[in-house]
N, C-alpha and C. Protein backbone atom coordinates (compact mmCIF):
# COMPACT_ATOMS: atom_id res chain seq x y z
N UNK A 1 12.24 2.71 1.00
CA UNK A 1 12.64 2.67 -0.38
C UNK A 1 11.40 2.75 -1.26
N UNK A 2 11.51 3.51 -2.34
CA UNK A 2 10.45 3.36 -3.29
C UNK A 2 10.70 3.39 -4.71
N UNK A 3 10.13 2.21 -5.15
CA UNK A 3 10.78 1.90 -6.95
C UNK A 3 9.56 2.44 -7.58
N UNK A 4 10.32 3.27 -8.61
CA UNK A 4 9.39 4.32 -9.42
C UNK A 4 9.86 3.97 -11.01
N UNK A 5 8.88 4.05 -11.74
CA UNK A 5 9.03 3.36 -13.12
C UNK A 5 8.74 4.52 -14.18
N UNK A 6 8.74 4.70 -15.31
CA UNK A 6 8.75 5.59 -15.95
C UNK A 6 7.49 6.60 -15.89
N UNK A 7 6.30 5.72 -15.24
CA UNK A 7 5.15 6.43 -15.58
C UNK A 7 5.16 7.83 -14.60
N UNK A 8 5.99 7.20 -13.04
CA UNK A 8 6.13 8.32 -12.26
C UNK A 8 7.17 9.51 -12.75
N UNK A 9 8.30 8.86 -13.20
CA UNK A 9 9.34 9.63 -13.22
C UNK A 9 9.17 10.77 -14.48
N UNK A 10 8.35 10.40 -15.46
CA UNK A 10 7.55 11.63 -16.42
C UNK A 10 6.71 12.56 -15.47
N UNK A 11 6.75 12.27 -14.88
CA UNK A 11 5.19 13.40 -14.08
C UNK A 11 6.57 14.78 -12.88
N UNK A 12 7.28 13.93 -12.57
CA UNK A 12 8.54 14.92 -12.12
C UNK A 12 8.95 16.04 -13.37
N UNK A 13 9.03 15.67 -14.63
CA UNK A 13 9.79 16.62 -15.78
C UNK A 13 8.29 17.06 -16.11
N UNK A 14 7.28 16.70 -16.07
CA UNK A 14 6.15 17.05 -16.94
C UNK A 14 4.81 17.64 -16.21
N UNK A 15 4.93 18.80 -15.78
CA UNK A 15 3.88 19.31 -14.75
C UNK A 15 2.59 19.28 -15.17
N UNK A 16 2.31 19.43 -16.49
CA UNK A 16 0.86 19.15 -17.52
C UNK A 16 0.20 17.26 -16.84
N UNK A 17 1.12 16.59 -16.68
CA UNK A 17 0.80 15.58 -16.49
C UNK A 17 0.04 14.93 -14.89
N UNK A 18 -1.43 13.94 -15.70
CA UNK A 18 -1.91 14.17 -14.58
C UNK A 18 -1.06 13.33 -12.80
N UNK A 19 -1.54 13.65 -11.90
CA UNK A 19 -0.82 13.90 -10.66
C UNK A 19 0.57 13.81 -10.25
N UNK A 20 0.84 15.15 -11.26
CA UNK A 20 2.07 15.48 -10.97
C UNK A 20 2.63 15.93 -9.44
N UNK A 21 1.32 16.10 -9.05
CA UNK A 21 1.97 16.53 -7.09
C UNK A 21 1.95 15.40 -6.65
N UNK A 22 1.04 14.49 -7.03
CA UNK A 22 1.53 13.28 -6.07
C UNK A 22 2.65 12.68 -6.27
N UNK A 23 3.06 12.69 -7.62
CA UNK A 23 5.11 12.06 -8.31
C UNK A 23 5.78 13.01 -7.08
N UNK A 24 5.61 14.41 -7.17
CA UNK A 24 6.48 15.64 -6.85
C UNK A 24 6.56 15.07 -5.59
N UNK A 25 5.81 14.68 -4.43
CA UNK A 25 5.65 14.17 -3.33
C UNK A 25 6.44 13.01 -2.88
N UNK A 26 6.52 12.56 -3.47
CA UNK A 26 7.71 11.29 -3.22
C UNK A 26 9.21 11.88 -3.95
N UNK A 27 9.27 12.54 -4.88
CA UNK A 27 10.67 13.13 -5.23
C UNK A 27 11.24 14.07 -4.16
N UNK A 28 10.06 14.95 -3.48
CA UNK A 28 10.58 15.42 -2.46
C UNK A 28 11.42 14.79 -1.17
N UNK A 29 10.56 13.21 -0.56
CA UNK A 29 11.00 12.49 0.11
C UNK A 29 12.19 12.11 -0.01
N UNK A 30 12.48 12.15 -1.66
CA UNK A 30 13.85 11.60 -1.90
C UNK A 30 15.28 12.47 -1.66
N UNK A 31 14.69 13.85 -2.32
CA UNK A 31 15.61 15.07 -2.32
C UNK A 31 15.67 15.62 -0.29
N UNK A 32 14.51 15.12 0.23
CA UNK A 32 15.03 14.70 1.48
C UNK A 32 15.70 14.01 2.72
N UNK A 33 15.82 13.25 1.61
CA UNK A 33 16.50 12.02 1.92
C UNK A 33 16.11 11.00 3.02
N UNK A 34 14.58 11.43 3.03
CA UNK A 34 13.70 10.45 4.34
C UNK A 34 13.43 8.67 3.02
N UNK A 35 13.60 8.77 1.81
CA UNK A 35 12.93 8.07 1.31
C UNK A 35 13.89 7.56 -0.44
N UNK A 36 14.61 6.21 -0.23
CA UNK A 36 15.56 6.29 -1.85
C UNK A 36 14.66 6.07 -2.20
N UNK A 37 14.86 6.48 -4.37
CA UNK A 37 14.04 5.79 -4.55
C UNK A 37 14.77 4.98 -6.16
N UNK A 38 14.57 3.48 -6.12
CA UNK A 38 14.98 3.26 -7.01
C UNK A 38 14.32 3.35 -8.34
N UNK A 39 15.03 2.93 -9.06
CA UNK A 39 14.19 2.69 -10.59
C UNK A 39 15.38 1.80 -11.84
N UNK A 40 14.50 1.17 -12.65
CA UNK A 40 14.91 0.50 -13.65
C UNK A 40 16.02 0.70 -14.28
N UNK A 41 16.98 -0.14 -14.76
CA UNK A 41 18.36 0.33 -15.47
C UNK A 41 17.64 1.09 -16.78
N UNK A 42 16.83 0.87 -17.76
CA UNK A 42 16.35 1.54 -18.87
C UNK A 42 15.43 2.52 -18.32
N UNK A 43 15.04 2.96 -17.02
CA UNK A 43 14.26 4.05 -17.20
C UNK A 43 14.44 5.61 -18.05
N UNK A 44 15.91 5.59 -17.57
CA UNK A 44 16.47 7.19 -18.84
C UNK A 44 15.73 6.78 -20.72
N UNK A 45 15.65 5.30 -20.60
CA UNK A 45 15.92 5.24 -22.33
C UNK A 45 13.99 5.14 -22.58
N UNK A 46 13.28 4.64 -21.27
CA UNK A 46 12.08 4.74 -21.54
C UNK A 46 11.33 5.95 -21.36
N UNK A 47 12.23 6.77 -20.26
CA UNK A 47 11.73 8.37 -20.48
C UNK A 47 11.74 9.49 -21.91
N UNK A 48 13.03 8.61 -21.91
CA UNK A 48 13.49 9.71 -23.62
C UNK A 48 12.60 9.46 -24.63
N UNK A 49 11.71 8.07 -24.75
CA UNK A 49 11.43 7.42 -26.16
C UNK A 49 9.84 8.24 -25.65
N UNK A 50 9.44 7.87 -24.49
CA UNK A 50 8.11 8.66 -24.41
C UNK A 50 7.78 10.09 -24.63
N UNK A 51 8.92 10.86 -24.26
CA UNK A 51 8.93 12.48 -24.59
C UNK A 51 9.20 12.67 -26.44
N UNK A 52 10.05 11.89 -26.69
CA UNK A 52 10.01 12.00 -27.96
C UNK A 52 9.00 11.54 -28.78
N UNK A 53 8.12 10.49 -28.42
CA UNK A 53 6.99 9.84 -29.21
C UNK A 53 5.84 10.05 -28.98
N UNK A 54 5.57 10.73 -27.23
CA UNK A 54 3.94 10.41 -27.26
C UNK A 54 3.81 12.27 -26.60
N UNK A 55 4.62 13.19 -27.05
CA UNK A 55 4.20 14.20 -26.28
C UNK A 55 4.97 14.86 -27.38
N UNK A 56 4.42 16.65 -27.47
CA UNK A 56 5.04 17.13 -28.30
C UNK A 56 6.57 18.13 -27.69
N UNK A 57 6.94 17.65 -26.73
CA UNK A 57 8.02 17.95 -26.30
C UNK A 57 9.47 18.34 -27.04
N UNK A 58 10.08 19.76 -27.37
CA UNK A 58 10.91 19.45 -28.15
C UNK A 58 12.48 19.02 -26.95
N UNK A 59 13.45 18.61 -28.67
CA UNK A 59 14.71 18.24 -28.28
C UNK A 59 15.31 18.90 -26.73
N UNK A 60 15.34 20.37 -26.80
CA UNK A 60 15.49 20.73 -25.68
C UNK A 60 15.21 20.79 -24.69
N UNK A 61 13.87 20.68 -24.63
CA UNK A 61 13.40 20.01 -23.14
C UNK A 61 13.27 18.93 -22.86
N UNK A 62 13.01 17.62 -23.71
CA UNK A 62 14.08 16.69 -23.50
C UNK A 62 15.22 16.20 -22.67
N UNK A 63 16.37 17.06 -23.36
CA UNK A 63 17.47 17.01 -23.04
C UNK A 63 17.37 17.56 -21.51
N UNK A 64 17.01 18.75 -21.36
CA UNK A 64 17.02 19.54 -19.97
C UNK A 64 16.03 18.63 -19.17
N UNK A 65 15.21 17.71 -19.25
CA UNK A 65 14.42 16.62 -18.37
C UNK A 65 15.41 15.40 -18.02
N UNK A 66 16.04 15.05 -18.93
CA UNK A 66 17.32 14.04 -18.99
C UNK A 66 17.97 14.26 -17.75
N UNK A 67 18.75 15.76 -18.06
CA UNK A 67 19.80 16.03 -17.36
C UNK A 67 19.18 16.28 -15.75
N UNK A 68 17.85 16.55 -16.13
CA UNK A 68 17.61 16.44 -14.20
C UNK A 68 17.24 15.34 -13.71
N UNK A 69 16.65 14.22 -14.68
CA UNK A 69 17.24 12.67 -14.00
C UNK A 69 18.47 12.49 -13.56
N UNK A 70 19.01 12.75 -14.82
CA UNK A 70 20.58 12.33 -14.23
C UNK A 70 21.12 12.89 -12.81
N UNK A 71 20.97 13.90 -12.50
CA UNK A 71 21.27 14.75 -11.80
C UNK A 71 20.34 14.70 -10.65
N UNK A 72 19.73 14.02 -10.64
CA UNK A 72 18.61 12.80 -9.03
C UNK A 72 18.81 12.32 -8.35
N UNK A 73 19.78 11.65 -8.86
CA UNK A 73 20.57 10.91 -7.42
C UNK A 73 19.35 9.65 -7.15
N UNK A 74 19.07 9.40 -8.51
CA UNK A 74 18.40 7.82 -8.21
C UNK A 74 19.33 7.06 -8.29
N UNK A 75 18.86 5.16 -8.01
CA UNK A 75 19.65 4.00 -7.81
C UNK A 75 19.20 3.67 -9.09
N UNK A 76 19.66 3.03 -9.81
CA UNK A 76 19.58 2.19 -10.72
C UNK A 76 19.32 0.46 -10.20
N UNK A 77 18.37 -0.17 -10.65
CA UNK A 77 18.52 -1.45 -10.54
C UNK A 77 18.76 -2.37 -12.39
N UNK A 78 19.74 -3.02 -12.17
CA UNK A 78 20.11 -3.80 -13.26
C UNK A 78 19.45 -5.23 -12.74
N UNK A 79 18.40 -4.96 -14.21
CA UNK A 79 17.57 -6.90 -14.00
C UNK A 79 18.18 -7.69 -14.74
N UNK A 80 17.91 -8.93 -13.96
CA UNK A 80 18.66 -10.03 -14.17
C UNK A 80 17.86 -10.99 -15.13
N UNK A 81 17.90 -11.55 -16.35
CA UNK A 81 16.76 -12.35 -16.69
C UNK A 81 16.78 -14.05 -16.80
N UNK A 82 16.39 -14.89 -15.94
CA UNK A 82 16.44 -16.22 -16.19
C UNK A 82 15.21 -16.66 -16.56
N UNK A 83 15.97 -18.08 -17.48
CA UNK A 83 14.05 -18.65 -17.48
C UNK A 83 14.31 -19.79 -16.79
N UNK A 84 13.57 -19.95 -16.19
CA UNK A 84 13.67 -21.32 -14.90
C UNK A 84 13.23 -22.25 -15.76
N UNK A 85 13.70 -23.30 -15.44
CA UNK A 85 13.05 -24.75 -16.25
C UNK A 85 13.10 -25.46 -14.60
N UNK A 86 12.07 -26.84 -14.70
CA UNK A 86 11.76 -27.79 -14.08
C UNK A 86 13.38 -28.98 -14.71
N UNK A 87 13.21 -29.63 -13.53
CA UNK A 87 14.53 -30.31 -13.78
C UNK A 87 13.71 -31.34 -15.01
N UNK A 88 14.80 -31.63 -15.77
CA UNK A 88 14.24 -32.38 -17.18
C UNK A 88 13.30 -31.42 -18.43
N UNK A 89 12.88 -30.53 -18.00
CA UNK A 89 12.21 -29.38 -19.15
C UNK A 89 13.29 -28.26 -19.58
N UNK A 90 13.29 -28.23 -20.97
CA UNK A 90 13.74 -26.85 -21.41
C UNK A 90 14.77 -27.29 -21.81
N UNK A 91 15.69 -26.64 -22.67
CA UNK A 91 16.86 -27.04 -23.38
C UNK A 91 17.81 -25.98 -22.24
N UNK A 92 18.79 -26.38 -21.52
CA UNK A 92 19.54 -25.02 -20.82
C UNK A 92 20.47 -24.33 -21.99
N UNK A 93 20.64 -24.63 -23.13
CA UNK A 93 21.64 -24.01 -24.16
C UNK A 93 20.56 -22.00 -24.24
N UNK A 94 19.29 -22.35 -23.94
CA UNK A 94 18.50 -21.06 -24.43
C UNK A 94 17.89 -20.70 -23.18
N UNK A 95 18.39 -20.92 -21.82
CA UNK A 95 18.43 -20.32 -21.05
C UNK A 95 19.39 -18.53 -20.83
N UNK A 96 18.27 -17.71 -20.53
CA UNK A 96 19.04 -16.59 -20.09
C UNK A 96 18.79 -16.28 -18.78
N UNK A 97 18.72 -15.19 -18.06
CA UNK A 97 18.56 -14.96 -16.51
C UNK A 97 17.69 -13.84 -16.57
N UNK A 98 16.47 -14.43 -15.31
CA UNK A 98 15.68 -13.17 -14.68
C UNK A 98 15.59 -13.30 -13.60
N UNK A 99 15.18 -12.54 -12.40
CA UNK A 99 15.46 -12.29 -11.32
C UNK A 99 14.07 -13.64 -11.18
N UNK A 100 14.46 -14.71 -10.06
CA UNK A 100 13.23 -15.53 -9.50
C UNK A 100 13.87 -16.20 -8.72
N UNK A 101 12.80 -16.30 -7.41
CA UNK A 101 12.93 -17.18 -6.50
C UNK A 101 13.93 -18.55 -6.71
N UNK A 102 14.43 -19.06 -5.99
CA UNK A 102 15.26 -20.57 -6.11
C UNK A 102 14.33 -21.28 -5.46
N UNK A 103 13.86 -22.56 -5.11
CA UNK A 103 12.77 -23.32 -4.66
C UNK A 103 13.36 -23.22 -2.52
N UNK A 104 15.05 -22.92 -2.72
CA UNK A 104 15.31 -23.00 -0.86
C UNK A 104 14.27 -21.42 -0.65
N UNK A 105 14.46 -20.64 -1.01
CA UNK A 105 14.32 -19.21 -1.28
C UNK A 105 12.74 -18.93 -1.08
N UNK A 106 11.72 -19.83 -1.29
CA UNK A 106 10.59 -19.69 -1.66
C UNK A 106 9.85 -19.90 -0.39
């Protein structure tokens, strides 16, 4: 398995970008199916905001980079966010959830 985060998954749509053969190299693994690879529930929304903000990429290629994420056949992982408190610390009313160890777990 290999979890790939936005920085890789730009270098697949963006061949200008530097080591784009080494991204291409593991996408291959994947489209081979020797190798999944996951990635972040917001990676589509952190790919889009970077093509639109830090590159002069227009709408349409964009869109046509989108659609070949989509069309990847990656996993999505949905994070979980907790904040752990020590028993007696923290108010639990402003507790939310992130993915962490339980103390049996550790």
């Amino acid at each position: 398995m290999i979890v790939a985060d936005a920085s890789i998954v730009i270098k697949w749509i963006s061949p200008l970008e530097q080591n784009h053969e080494k991204a291409m190299f593991l996408y291959q693994k994947h489209l081979k199916i020797e190798e999944e690879i996951l990635v972040p529930e917001l990676l589509f929304i952190e790919v889009a905001n970077y093509l639109a903000t830090k590159t002069a990429t227009n709408e349409k290629d964009i869109e046509e980079g989108l659609r070949f994420l989509y069309q990847s056949n990656l996993t999505t992982h949905v994070t979980q966010i907790i904040i752990c408190h020590s028993p007696g610390q923290g108010n639990p009313e402003d507790t939310i959830t992130f993915p962490c160890k339980r103390e049996a777990e550790k």
